[in-house]
Protein backbone atom coordinates (compact mmCIF):
# COMPACT_ATOMS: atom_id res chain seq x y z
CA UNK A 1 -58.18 -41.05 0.81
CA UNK A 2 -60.09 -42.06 -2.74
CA UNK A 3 -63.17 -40.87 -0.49
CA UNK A 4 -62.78 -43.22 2.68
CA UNK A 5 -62.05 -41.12 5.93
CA UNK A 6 -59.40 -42.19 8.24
CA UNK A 7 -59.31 -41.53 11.91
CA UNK A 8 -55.89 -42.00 14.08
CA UNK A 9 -54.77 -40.57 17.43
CA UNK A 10 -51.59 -38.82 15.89
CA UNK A 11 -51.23 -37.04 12.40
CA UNK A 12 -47.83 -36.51 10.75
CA UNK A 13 -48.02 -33.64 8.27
CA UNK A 14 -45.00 -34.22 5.95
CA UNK A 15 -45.79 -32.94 2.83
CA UNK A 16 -42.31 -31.47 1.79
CA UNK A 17 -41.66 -28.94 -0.47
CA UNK A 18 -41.93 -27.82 -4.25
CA UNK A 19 -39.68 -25.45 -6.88
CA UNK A 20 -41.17 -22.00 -5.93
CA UNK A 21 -41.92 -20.01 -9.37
CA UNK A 22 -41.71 -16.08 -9.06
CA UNK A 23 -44.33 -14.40 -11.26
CA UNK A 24 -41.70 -13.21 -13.42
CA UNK A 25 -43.92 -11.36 -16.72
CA UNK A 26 -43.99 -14.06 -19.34
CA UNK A 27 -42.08 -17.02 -17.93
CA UNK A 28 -45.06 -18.94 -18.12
CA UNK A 29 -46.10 -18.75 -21.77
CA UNK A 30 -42.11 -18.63 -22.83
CA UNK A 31 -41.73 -21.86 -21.02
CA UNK A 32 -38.97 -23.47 -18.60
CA UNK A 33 -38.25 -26.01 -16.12
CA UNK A 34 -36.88 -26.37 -12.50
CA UNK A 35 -34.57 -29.01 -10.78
CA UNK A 36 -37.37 -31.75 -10.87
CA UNK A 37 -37.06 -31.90 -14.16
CA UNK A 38 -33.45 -31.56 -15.11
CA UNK A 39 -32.86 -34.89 -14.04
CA UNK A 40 -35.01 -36.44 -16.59
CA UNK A 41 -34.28 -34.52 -19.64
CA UNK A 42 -32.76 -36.66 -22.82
CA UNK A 43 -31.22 -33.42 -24.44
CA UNK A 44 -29.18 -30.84 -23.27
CA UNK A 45 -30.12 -27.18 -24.60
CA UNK A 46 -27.27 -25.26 -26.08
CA UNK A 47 -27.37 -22.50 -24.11
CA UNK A 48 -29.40 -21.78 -20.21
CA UNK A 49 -30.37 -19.11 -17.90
CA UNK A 50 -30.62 -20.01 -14.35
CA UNK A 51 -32.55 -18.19 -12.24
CA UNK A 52 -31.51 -18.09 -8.15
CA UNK A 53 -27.89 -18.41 -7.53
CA UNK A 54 -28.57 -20.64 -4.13
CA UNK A 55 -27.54 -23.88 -3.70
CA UNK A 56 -29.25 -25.81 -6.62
CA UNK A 57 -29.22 -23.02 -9.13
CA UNK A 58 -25.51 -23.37 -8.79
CA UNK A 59 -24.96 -27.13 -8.85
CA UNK A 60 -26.81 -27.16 -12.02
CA UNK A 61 -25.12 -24.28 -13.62
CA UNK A 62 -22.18 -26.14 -13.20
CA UNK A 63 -23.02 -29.37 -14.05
CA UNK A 64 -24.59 -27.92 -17.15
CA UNK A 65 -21.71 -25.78 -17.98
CA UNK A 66 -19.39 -29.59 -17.75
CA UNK A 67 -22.14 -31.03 -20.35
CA UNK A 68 -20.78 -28.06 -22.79
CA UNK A 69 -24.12 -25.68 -22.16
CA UNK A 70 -23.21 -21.82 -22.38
CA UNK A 71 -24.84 -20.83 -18.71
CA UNK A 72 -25.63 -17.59 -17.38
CA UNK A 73 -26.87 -17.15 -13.65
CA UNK A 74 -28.99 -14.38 -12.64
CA UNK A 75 -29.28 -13.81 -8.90
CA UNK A 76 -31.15 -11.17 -7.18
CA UNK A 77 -28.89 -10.53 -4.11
CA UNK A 78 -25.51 -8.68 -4.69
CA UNK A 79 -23.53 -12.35 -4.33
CA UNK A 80 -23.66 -16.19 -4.78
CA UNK A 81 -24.35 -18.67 -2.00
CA UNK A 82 -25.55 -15.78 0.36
CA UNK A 83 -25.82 -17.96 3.29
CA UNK A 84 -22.27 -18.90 3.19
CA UNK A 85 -18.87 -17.86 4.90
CA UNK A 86 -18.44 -14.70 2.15
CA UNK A 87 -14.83 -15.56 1.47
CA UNK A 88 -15.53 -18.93 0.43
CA UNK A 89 -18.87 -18.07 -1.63
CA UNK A 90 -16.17 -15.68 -3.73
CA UNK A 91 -13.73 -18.32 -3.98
CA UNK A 92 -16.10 -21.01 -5.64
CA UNK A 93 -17.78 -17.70 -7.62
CA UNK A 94 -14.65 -17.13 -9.17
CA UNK A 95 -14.11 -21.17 -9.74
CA UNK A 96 -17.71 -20.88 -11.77
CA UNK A 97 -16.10 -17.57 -13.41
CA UNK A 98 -13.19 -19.60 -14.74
CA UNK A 99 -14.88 -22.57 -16.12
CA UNK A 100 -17.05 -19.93 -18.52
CA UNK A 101 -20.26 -19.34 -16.67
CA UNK A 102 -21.64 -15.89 -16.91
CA UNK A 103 -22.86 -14.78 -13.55
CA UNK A 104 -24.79 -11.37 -13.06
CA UNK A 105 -25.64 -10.80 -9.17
CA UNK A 106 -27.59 -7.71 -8.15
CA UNK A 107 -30.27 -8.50 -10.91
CA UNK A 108 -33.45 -9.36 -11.34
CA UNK A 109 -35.18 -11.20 -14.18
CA UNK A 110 -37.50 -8.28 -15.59
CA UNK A 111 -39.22 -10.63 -18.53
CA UNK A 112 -39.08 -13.48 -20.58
CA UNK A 113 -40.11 -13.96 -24.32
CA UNK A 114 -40.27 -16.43 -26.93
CA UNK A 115 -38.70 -15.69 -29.66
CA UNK A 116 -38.95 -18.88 -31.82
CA UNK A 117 -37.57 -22.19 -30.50
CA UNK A 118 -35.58 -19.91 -28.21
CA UNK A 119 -35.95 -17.21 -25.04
CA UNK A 120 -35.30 -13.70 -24.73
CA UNK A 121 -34.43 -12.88 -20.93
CA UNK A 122 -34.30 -9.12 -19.76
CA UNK A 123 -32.77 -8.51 -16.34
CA UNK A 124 -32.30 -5.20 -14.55
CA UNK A 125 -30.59 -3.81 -11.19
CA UNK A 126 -32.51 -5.59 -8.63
CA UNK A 127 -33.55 -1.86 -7.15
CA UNK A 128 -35.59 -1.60 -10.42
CA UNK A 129 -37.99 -4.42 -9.39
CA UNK A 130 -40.54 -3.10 -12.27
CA UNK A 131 -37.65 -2.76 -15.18
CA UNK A 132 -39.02 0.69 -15.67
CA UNK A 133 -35.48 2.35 -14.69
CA UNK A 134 -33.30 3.54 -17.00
CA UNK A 135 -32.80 1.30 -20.30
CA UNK A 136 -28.91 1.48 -20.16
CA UNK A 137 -29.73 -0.32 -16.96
CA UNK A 138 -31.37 -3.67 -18.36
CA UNK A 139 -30.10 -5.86 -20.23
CA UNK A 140 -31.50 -8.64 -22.37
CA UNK A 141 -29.93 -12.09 -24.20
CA UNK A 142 -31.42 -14.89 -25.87
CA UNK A 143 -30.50 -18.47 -24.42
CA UNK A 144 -32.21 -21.64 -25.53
CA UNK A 145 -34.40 -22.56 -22.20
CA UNK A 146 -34.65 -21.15 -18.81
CA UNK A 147 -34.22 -23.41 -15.44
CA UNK A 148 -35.82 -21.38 -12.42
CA UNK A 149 -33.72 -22.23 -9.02
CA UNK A 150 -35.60 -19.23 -7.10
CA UNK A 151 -36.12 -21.25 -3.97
CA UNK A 152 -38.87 -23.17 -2.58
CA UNK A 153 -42.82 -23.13 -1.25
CA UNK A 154 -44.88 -25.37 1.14
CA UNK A 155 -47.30 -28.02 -0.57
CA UNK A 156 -49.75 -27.07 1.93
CA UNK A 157 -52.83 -26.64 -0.70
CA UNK A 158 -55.59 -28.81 -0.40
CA UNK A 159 -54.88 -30.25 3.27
CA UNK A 160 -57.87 -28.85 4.67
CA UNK A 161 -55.61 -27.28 7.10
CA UNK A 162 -57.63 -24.50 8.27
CA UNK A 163 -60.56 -26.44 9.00
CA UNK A 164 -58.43 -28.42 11.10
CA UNK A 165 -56.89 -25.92 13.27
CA UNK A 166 -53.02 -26.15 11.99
CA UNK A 167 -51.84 -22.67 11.95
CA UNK A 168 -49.43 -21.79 8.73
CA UNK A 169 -47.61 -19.05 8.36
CA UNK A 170 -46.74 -17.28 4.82
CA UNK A 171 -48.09 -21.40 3.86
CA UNK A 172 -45.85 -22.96 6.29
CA UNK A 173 -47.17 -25.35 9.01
CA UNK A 174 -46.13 -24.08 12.39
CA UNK A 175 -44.44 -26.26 14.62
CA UNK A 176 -43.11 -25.94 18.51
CA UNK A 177 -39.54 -27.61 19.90
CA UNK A 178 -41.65 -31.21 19.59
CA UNK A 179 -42.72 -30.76 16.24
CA UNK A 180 -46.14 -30.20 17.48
CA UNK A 181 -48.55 -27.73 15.23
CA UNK A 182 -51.19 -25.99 16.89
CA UNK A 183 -53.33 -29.23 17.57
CA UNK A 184 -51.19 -31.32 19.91
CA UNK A 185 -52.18 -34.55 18.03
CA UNK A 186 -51.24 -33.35 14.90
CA UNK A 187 -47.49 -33.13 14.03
CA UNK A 188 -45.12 -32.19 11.45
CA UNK A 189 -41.68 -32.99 9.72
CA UNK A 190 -39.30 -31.87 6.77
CA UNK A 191 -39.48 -29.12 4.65
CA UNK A 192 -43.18 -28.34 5.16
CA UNK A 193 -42.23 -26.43 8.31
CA UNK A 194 -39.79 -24.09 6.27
CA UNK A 195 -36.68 -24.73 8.59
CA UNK A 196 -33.79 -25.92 7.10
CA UNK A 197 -34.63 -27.79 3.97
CA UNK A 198 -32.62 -30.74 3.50
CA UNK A 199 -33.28 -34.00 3.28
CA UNK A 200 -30.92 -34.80 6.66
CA UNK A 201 -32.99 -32.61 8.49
CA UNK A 202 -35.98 -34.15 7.49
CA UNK A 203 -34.50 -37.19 8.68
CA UNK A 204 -33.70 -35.96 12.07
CA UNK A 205 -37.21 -34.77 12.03
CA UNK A 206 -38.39 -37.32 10.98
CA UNK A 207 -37.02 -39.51 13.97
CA UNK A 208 -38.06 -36.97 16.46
CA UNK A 209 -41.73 -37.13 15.44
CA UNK A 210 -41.60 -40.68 15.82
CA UNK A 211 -40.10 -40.65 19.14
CA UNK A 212 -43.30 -37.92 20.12
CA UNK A 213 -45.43 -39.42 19.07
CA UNK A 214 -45.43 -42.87 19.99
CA UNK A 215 -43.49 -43.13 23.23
CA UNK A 216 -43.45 -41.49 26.71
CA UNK A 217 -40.21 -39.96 26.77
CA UNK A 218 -40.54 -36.88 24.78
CA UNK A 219 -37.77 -35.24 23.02
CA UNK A 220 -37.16 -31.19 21.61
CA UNK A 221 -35.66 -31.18 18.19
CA UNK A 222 -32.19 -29.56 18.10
CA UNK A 223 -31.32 -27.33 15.77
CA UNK A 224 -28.10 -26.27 17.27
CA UNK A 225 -25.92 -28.21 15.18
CA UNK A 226 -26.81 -28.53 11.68
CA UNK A 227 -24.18 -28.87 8.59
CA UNK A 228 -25.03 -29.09 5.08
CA UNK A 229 -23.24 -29.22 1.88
CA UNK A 230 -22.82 -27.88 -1.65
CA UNK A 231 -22.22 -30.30 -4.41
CA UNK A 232 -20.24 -28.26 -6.82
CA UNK A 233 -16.90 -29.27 -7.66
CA UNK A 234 -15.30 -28.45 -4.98
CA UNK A 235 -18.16 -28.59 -2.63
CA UNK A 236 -18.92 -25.91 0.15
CA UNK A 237 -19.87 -27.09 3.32
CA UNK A 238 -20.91 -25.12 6.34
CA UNK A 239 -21.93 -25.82 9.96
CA UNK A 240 -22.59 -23.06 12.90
CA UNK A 241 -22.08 -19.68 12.24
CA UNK A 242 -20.01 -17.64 9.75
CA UNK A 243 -17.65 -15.35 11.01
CA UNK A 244 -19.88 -11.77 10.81
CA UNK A 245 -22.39 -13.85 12.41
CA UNK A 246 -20.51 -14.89 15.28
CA UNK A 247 -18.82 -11.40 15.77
CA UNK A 248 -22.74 -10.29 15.83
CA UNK A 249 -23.27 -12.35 18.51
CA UNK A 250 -20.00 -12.76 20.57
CA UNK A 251 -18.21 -9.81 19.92
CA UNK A 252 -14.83 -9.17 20.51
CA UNK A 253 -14.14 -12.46 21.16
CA UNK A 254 -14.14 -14.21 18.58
CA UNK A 255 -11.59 -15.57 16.35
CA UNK A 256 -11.02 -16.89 12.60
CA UNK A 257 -8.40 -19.49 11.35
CA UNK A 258 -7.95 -20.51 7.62
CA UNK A 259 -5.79 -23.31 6.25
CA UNK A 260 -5.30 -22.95 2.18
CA UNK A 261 -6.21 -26.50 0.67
CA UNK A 262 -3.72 -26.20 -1.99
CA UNK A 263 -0.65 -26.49 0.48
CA UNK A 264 -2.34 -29.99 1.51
CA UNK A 265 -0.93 -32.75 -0.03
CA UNK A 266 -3.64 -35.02 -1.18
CA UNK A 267 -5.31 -32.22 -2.89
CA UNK A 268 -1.98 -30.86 -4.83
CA UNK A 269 -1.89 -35.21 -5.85
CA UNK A 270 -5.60 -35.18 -6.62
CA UNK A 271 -5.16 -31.97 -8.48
CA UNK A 272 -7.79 -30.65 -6.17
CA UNK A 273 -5.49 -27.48 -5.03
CA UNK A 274 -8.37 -24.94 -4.88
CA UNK A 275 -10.12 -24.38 -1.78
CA UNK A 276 -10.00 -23.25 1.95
CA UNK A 277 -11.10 -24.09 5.51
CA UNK A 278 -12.06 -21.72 7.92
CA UNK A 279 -13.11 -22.55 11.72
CA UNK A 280 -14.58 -19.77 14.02
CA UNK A 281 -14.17 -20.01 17.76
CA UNK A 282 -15.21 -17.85 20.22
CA UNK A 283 -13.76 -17.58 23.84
CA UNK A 284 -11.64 -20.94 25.11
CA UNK A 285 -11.65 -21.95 21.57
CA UNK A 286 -15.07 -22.79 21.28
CA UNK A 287 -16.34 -23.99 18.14
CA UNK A 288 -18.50 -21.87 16.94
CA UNK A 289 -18.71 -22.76 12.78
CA UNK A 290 -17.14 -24.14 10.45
CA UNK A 291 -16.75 -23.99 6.62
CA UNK A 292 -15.09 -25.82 3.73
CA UNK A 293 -14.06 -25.11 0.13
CA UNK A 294 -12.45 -28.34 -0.53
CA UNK A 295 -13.23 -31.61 -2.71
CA UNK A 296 -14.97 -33.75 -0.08
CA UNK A 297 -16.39 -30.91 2.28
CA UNK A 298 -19.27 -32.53 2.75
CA UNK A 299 -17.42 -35.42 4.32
CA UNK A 300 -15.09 -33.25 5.83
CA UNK A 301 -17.42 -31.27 7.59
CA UNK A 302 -18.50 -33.66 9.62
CA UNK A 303 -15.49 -33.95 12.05
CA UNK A 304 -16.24 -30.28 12.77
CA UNK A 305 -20.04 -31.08 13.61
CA UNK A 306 -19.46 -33.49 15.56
CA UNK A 307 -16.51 -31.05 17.66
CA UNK A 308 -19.16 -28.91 18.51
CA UNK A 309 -21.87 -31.06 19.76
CA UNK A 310 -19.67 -32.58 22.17
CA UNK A 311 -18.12 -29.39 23.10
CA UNK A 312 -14.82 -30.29 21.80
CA UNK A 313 -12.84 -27.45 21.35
CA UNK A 314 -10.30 -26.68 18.72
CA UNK A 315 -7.59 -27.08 20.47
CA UNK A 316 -7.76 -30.47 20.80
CA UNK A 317 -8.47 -31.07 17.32
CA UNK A 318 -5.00 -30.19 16.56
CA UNK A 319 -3.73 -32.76 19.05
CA UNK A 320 -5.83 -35.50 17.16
CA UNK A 321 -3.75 -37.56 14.78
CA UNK A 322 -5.23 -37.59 11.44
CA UNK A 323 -4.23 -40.34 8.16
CA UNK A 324 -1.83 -39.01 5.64
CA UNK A 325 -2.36 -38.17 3.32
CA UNK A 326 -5.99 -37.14 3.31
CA UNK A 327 -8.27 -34.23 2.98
CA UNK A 328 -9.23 -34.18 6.49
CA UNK A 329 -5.74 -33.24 7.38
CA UNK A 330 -7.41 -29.71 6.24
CA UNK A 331 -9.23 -29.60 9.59
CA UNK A 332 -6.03 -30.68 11.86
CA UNK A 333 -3.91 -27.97 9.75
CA UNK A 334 -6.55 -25.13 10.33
CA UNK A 335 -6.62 -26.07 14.45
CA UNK A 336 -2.79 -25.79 13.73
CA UNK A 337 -3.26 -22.40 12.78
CA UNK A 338 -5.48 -21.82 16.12
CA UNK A 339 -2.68 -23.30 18.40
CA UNK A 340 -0.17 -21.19 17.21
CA UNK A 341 -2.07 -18.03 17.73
CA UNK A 342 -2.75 -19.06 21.28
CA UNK A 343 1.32 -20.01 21.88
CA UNK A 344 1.98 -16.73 20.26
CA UNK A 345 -0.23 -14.46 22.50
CA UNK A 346 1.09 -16.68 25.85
CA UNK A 347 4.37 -15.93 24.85
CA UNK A 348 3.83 -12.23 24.46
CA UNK A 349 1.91 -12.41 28.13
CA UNK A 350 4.52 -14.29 29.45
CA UNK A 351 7.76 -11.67 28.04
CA UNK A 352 4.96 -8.94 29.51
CA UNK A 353 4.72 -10.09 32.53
CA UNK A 354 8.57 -10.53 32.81
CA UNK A 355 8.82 -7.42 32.28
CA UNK A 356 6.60 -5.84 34.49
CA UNK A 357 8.01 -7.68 37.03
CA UNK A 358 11.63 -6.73 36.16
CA UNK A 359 10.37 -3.34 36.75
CA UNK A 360 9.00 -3.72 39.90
CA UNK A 361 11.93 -5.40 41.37
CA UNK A 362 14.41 -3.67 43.63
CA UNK A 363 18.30 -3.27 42.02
């Protein structure tokens, strides 16, 4: 530090994260920018390509799009939001759809030229990594800048980390259940260990390193129940596991529920009718994720989180009185849904069992 060398029983490594750039053939020289930048721009281009159709490539597409900006998404994988429940991801896709953004999935950016004050973007099935395929394959339009959303890489340059022992991995400091690297005095925190990267997780990181390092009791970060949010309008929120996930792991079973926002009524008076929740439990009605296509899910999310770290199961969500009219009424409604499934399949067991005993019985 400006040459003077500092000595200390514990390190914190938390370094964070940066835009990652993909060596996409003349994106360099043709020139664009990335989410650290949007936010301080004084002009708004008439027309954008965004690059990555996660998370932040699609908040900005859309918040572009609202400024009046003619956007077109290109996104490598064959859908938006990958990471999502599907059915929602394709719900808020065709939301995008609707308000006029272009969005081309199963595509890779092949090139980008300047031509003028403006780009020229090529983009090919994502099979064709080189854009060597077949030219009624690619496809190429002109747009006035280029914002890259492609995900993100470790500011690990620099730190000397080698030298010190830290093991990295693809540029990613490795870390153990206490945040530990591979020198036990040395720790690390947020999105330098390539977990989740949010800035709530940093947090909880954050206060776990603390905790490590400073005081006796030690405590192992938990991962187990992590939500996070989308901001588009409406926002997609998502905690636990989707449903093909759960089914992965679970099997047979498991179980899905959905409530339709636009039956609920502060949505139809907010004019905020579009949207779904969906809660999957496994056996007992365990919680075992949640997600939410709804104006607020980021809020509304939380009631679900907080279900399934205390082992609450959904059940008894329905039996918990909710305000009226609000959004969270979604969550009650979809444990609704759950409940009646369960009466339904007692009361089949039940008229089964009746029967079979009505057989059995002497005339």
């Amino acid at each position: 530090m400006n040459g003077r060398r500092l000595r200390g029983r514990r390190f914190v490594i938390a370094t964070g994260s940066r835009a990652a750039v993909p060596p996409i053939p003349g994106l360099a020289e043709a020139g664009y920018f990335t989410h650290a930048e949007a936010f301080d721009r004084d002009t708004i281009p008439g027309s954008l390509a965004v690059v990555g159709g996660g998370p932040i490539g699609v908040e900005l597409a859309q918040a572009f799009r609202r400024l009046g900006v003619d956007v077109t998404v290109v996104e490598l994988l064959d859908g938006l939001m990958v990471r999502e429940e599907p059915e929602l991801a394709e719900l808020l896709t065709d939301r995008l759809r609707s308000e006029g953004i272009r969005i081309r999935t199963g595509r890779i950016v092949t090139r980008v030229e300047r031509v003028g004050d403006r780009r020229r973007v090529t983009i090919a099935p994502a099979g064709d990594a080189t854009g060597t395929g077949a030219e009624a394959d690619a496809e190429t339009f002109e747009v006035d800048e280029v914002l890259v959303a492609a995900g993100r890489a470790p500011n690990t340059e620099g730190l000397g980390l080698d030298e010190a022992g830290v093991a990295i991995s693809k540029g990613w400091v490795t870390v153990d259940a206490k945040l530990r690297t591979s020198r036990r005095h040395i720790f690390a925190a947020g999105d330098v260990t390539g977990g989740f990267l949010f800035t709530h997780v940093a947090d909880h990181e954050a206060r776990t390193v603390v905790q490590n390092a400073l005081f006796p009791v030690r405590a192992n970060i938990d991962y187990g129940v992590i939500p996070w949010c989308t901001y588009t309008d409406p926002e997609l929120a998502h905690v636990g596991l989707t449903e093909a996930e759960a089914r992965d792991r679970h099997g047979s079973a498991v179980s899905a529920h959905v409530y339709d926002i636009g039956n609920l009524d502060r949505a139809i008076a907010e004019r905020a009718a579009v949207g779904r929740v969906k809660i999957v439990v496994g056996k007992g009605g365990s919680i075992l994720g949640g997600h939410i296509l709804a104006a607020g899910g980021g809020t509304m999310i939380a009631e679900i989180a907080l279900a399934m770290k205390a082992g609450v199961k959904l059940g008894t969500l329905a039996s918990l009185v909710h305000p009226y009219p609000t959004m969270s009424e979604g969550v009650k409604r979809t444990a609704d849904a759950y409940r009646r499934t369960m009466l339904s399949g007692w009361r089949k067991s039940a008229v089964d069992l009746a029967l079979k005993v009505g057989r059995t019985l002497p005339p």
